[in-house]
Protein backbone atom coordinates (compact mmCIF):
# COMPACT_ATOMS: atom_id res chain seq x y z
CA UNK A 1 72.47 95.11 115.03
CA UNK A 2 73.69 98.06 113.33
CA UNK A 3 77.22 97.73 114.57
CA UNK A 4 80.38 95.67 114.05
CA UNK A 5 84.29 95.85 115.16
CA UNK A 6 86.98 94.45 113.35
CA UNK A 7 90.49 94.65 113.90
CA UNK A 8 93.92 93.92 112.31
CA UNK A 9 97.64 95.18 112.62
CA UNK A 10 96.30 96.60 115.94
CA UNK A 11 93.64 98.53 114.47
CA UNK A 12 90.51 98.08 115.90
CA UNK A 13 87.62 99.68 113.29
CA UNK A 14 84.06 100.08 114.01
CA UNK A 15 81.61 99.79 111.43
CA UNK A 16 78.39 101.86 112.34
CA UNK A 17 75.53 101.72 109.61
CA UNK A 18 72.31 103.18 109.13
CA UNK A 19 71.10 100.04 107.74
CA UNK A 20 70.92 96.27 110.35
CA UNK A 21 74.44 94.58 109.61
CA UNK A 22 73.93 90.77 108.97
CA UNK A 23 76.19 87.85 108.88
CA UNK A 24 76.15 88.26 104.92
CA UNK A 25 76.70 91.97 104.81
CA UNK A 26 80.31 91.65 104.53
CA UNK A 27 82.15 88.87 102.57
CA UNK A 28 82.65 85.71 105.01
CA UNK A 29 86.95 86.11 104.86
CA UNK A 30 85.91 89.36 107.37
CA UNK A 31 84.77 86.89 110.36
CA UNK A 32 88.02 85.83 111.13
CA UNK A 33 88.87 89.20 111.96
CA UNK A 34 85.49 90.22 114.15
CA UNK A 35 85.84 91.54 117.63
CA UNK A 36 83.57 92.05 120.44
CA UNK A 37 84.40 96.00 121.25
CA UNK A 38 86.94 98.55 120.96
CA UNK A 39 90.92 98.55 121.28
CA UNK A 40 93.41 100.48 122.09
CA UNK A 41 93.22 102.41 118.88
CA UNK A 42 89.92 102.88 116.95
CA UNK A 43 88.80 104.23 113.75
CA UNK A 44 85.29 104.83 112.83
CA UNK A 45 83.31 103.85 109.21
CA UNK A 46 79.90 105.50 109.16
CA UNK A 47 77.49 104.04 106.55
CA UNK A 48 74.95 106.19 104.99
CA UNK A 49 72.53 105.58 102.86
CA UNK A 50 72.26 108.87 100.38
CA UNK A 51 74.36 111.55 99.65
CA UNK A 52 75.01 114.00 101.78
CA UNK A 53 73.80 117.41 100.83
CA UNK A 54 76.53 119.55 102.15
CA UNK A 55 79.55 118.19 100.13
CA UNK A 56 80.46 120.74 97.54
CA UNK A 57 84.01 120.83 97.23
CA UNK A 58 85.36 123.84 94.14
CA UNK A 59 87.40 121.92 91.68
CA UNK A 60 90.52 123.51 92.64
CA UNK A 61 90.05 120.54 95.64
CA UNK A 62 91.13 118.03 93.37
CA UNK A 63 94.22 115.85 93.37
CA UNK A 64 93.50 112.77 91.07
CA UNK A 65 90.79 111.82 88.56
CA UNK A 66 91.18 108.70 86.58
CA UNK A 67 89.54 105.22 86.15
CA UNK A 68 87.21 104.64 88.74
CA UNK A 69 88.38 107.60 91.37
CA UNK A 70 88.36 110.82 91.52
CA UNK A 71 89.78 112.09 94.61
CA UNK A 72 89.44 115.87 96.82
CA UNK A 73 91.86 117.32 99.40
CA UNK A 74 91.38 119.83 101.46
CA UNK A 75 92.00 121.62 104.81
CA UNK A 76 90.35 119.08 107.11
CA UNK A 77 89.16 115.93 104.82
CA UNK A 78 90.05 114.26 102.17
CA UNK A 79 86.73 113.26 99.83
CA UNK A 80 87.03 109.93 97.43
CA UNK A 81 84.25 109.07 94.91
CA UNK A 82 84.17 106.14 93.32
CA UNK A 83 82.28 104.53 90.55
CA UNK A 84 82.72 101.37 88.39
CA UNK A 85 84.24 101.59 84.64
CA UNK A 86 84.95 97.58 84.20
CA UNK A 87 82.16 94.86 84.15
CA UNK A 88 84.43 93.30 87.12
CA UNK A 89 84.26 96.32 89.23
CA UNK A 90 82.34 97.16 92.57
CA UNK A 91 78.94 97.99 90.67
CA UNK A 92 78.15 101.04 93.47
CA UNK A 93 78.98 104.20 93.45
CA UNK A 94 80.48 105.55 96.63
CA UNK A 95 81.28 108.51 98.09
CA UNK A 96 83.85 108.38 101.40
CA UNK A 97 84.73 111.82 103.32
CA UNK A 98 87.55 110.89 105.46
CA UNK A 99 88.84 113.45 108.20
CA UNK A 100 92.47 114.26 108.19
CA UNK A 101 93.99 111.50 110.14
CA UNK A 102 90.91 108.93 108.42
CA UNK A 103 90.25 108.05 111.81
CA UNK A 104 86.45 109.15 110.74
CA UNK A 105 84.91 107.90 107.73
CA UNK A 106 81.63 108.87 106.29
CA UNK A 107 80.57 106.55 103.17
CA UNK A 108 77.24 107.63 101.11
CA UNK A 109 75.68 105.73 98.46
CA UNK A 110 72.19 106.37 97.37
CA UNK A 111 72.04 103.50 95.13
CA UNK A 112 72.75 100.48 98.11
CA UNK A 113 68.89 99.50 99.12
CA UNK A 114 68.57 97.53 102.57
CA UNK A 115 68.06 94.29 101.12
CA UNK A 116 71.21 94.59 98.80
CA UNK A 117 73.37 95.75 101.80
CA UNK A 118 71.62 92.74 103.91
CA UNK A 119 73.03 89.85 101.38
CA UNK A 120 76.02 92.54 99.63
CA UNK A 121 78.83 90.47 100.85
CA UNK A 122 80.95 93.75 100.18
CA UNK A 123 85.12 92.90 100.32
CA UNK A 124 85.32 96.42 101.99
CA UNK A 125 84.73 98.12 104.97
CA UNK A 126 84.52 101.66 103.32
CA UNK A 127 81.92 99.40 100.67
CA UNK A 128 85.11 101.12 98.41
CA UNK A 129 86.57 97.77 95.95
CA UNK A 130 89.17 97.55 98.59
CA UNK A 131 90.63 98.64 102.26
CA UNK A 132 93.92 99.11 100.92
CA UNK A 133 93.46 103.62 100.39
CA UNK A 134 92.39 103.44 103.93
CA UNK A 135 94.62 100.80 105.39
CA UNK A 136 97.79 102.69 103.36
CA UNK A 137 97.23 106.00 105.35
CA UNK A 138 96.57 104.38 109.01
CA UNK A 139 100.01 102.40 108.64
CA UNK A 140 101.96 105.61 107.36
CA UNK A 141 100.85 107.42 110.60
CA UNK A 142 101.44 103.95 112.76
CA UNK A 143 104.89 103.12 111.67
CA UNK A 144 103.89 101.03 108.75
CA UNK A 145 102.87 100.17 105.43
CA UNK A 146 101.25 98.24 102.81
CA UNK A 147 104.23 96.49 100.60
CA UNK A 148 103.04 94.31 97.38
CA UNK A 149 104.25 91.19 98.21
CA UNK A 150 102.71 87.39 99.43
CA UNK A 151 103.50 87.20 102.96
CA UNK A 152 104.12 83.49 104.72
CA UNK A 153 104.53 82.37 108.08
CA UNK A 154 107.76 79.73 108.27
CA UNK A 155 107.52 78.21 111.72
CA UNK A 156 107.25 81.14 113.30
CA UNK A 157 108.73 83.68 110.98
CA UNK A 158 107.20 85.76 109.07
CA UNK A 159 108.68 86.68 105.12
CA UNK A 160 107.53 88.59 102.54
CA UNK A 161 107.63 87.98 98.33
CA UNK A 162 108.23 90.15 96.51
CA UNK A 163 108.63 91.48 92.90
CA UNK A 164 106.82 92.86 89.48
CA UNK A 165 104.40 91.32 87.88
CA UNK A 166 105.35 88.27 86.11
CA UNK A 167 108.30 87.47 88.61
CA UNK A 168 106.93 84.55 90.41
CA UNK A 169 104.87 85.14 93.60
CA UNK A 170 101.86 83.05 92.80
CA UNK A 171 104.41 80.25 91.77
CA UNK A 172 106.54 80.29 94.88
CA UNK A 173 103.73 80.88 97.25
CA UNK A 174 101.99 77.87 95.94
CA UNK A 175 104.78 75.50 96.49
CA UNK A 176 104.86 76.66 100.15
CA UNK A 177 101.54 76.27 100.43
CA UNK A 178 102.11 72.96 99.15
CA UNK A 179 104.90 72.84 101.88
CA UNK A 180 102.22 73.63 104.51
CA UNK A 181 103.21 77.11 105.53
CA UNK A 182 100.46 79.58 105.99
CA UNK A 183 100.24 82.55 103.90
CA UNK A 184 99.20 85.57 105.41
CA UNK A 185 97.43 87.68 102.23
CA UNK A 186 97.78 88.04 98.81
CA UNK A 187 99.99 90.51 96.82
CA UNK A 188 99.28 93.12 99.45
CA UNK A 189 100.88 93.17 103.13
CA UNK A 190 100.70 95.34 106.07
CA UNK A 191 104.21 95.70 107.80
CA UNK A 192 104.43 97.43 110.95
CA UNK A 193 107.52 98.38 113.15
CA UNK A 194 107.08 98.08 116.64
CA UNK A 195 109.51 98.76 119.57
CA UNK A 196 112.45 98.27 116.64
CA UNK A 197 110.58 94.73 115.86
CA UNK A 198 108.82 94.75 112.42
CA UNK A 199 105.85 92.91 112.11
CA UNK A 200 103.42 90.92 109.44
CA UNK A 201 99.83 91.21 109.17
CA UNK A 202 97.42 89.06 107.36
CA UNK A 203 94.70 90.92 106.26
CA UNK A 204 91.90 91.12 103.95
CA UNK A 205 93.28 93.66 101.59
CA UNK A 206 94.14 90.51 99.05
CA UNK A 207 95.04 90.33 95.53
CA UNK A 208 93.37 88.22 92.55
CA UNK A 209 93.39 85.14 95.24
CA UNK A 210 91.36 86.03 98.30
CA UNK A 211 94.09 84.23 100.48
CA UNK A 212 93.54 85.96 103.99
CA UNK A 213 94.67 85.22 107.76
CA UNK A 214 94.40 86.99 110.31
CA UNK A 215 97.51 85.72 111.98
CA UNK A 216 100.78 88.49 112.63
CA UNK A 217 104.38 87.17 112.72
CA UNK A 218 107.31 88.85 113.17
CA UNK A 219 109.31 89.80 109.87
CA UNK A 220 112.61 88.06 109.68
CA UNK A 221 113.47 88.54 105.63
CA UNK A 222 112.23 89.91 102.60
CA UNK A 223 112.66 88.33 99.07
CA UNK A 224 112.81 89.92 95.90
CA UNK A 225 111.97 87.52 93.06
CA UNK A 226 113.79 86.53 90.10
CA UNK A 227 112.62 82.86 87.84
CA UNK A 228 115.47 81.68 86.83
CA UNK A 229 117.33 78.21 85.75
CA UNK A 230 118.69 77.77 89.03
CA UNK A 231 118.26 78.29 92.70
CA UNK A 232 120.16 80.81 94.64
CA UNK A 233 119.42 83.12 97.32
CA UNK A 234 121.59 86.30 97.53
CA UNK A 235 122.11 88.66 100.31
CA UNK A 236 121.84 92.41 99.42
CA UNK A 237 124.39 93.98 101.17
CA UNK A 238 123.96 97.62 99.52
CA UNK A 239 121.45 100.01 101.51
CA UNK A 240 120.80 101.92 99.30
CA UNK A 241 119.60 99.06 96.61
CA UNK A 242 117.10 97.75 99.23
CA UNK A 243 115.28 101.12 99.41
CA UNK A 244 114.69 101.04 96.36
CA UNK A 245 113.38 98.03 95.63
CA UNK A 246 110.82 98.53 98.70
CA UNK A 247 109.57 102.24 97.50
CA UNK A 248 109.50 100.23 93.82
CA UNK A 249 107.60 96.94 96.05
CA UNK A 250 105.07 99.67 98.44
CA UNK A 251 101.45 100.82 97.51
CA UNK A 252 101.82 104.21 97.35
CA UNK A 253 98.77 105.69 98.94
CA UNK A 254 97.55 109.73 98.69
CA UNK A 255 100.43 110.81 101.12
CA UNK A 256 101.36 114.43 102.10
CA UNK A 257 104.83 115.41 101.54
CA UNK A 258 105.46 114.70 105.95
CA UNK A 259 103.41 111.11 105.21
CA UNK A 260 106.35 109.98 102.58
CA UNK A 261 109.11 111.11 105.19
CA UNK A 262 107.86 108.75 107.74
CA UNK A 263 107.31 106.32 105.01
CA UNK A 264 110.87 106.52 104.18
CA UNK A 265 112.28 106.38 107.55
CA UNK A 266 110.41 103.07 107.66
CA UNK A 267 111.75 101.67 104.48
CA UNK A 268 115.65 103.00 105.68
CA UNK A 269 114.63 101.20 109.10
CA UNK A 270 113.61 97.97 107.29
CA UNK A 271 117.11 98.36 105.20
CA UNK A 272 118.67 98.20 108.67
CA UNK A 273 116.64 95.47 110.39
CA UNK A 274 115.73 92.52 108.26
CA UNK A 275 117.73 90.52 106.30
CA UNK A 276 116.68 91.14 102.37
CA UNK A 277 117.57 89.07 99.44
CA UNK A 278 117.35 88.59 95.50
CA UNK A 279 115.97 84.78 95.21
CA UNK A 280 116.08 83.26 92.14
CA UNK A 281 114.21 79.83 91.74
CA UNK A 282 113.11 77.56 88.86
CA UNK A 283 109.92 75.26 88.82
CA UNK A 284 111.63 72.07 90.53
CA UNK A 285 110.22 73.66 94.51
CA UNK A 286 114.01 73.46 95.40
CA UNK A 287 113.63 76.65 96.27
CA UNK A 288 111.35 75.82 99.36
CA UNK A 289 114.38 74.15 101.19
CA UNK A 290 116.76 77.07 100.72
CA UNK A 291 114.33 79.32 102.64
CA UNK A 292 113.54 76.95 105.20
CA UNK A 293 117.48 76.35 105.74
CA UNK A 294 117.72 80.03 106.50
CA UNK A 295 115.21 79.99 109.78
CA UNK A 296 116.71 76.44 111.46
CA UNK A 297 118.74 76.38 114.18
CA UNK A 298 121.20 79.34 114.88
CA UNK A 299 119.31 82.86 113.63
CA UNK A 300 122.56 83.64 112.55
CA UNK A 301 122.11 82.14 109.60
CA UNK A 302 119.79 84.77 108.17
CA UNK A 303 123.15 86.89 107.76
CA UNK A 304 125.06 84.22 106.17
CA UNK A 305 125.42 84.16 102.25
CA UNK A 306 124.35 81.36 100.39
C-alpha cells in the first residue's frame, strides 16, 4: 500500500509515497490518528524518492537560513530544505516544495532507500523533524494556531499551560497526570475557533515527551505559569496583557504579513472568549484542586476571582 490518511483538528492529510508504506514507516504515536479515506478538508504529502531536477530557485528567493533550514518563497510555493547539524537531529536531508496554501506537498530525499523508509519510524509526515511548519500554516488559514503550551482534558474541558522555559509545565502536567487527567500533547497545541467555540487538539506535534492524544476538547481557560511559594490563581482582566502573553506563548510559523492579521484576530478573539489566568503553584500538587474547583458545578465560576 502506497497510501495512508491521517487526520487531526479536522484536517484530513493523505500521505502518497513512491515507496510501499508499512505499519513501521511512521512512528507508532501516528496510529491513533489513521483514517480510512478523505474528509471534508484534505491536504496532500507526496513522497519522492530523489531530487527533483527542476527546482532552481535564484537566491534572491530566500527568506531564512540558519541551523538546520534554509527556507525559499516565492510567487506560488514556498521551498524548505532541511538537513541535520546536531547528533540528535533527523539524520536525512529533505527537501519539501509546498504550494501556496500547503495544501500540496512534494518531499524529495535521495538519501531515504526503501528498506530505511520500510522500518524509518519517521515522527513526521513531511519526513521534516516535525509537523509543526506545516501544521502552523494550515491553522493560520483555518482559524487557528499552534500555542506552546501542555494541553489537558479536565472532565470535559479542555486547558492549556503555558509559559517560558523553566516556568513549570512539565511539573504541573505531571501532577495532573498523576491526578488522572489526560493530556492532549506536549509543549505544542493546536487551538482552533469554531462557530465562536475554541477548540483543543491533541496531536503529534509533541515536545521532549512524546505525550500525544488524539482526543479534541473544547477550551475553557488558559494558564500562564509562575513557581512560586504559594498557590494562587489570578484572573487577567487587562486585554491587552493577554495578547501578549499568547503572541509571546504561539509558534510563530513563516507567515505573510495577511497570515499574522488573521493570527491576531484569533489571539484578540481568544482575549474575548476564554477565561485566562496567571497561576502560581509550589511543589505540594495543591495546585491541582484550585483548577479542578474552577470547572465544578456552576461555569460561572471560571469568571470568578480566586
Amino acid at each position: 500500500m502506497n497510501i495512508k490518511f491521517y487526520s487531526v483538528a479536522g484536517i484530513t492529510i493523505k500521505v502518497r509515497s513512491d515507496y510501499p508504506i508499512t505499519d513501521n514507516t511512521f512512528h507508532s504515536k501516528f496510529r491513533q490518528f489513521e483514517v480510512d479515506g478523505p474528509g471534508d478538508d484534505n491536504v496532500v504529502i507526496n513522497h519522492h524518492f530523489h531530487m527533483p531536477d527542476s527546482i532552481n530557485v535564484p537566491c534572491e528567493y530566500e527568506i531564512y537560513n540558519k541551523s538546520q533550514w534554509q527556507v525559499f518563497k516565492t510567487d506560488t510555493a514556498w521551498i524548505f530544505n532541511y538537513h541535520s547539524v546536531l547528533p540528535e537531529d533527523f539524520p536525512h536531508s529533505v527537501m519539501g516544495v509546498f504550494n501556496s496554501n500547503y495544501t500540496v506537498l512534494d518531499i524529495y530525499s535521495d538519501d531515504i532507500d526503501q528498506e530505511s523508509y520500510k522500518n524509518g519510524r519517521f515522527n513526521a509526515l513531511t519526513l521534516f523533524n516535525t509537523d509543526q511548519i506545516l501544521f502552523a500554516k494550515l491553522l493560520c488559514d483555518r482559524n487557528g494556531l499552534i500555542i506552546h503550551s501542555n494541553g489537558f482534558d479536565i472532565n470535559g474541558n479542555g486547558i492549556l499551560l503555558a509559559g517560558d522555559s523553566g516556568a513549570g509545565k512539565s511539573t504541573l502536567s505531571g501532577m495532573l497526570k498523576e491526578r488522572g487527567f489526560g493530556i492532549l500533547c506536549d509543549d505544542r497545541m493546536f487551538v482552533k475557533n469554531l462557530q465562536d467555540v475554541f477548540w483543543l487538539y491533541g496531536n503529534w506535534c509533541h515536545g521532549t515527551k512524546p505525550d500525544t492524544s488524539s482526543i479534541s476538547v473544547p477550551l475553557k481557560a488558559v494558564f500562564f505559569l509562575e513557581q512560586s511559594k504559594t498557590n494562587k490563581v489570578i484572573r487577567i482582566e487587562d486585554k491587552k496583557q493577554i495578547a501578549r502573553k499568547l503572541v509571546r506563548s504561539m509558534v510563530k510559523p513563516f507567515l505573510t504579513p495577511e497570515d499574522w492579521g488573521k493570527t491576531l484576530t484569533i489571539i484578540e478573539r481568544i482575549g474575548r472568549n476564554v477565561e485566562c489566568y496567571v497561576l502560581q503553584f509550589d511543589l505540594s500538587g495543591e495546585i491541582c484542586e484550585e483548577i479542578e474547583k474552577l470547572f465544578q458545578g456552576d461555569s460561572n465560576l471560571l469568571k470568578a476571582d480566586k
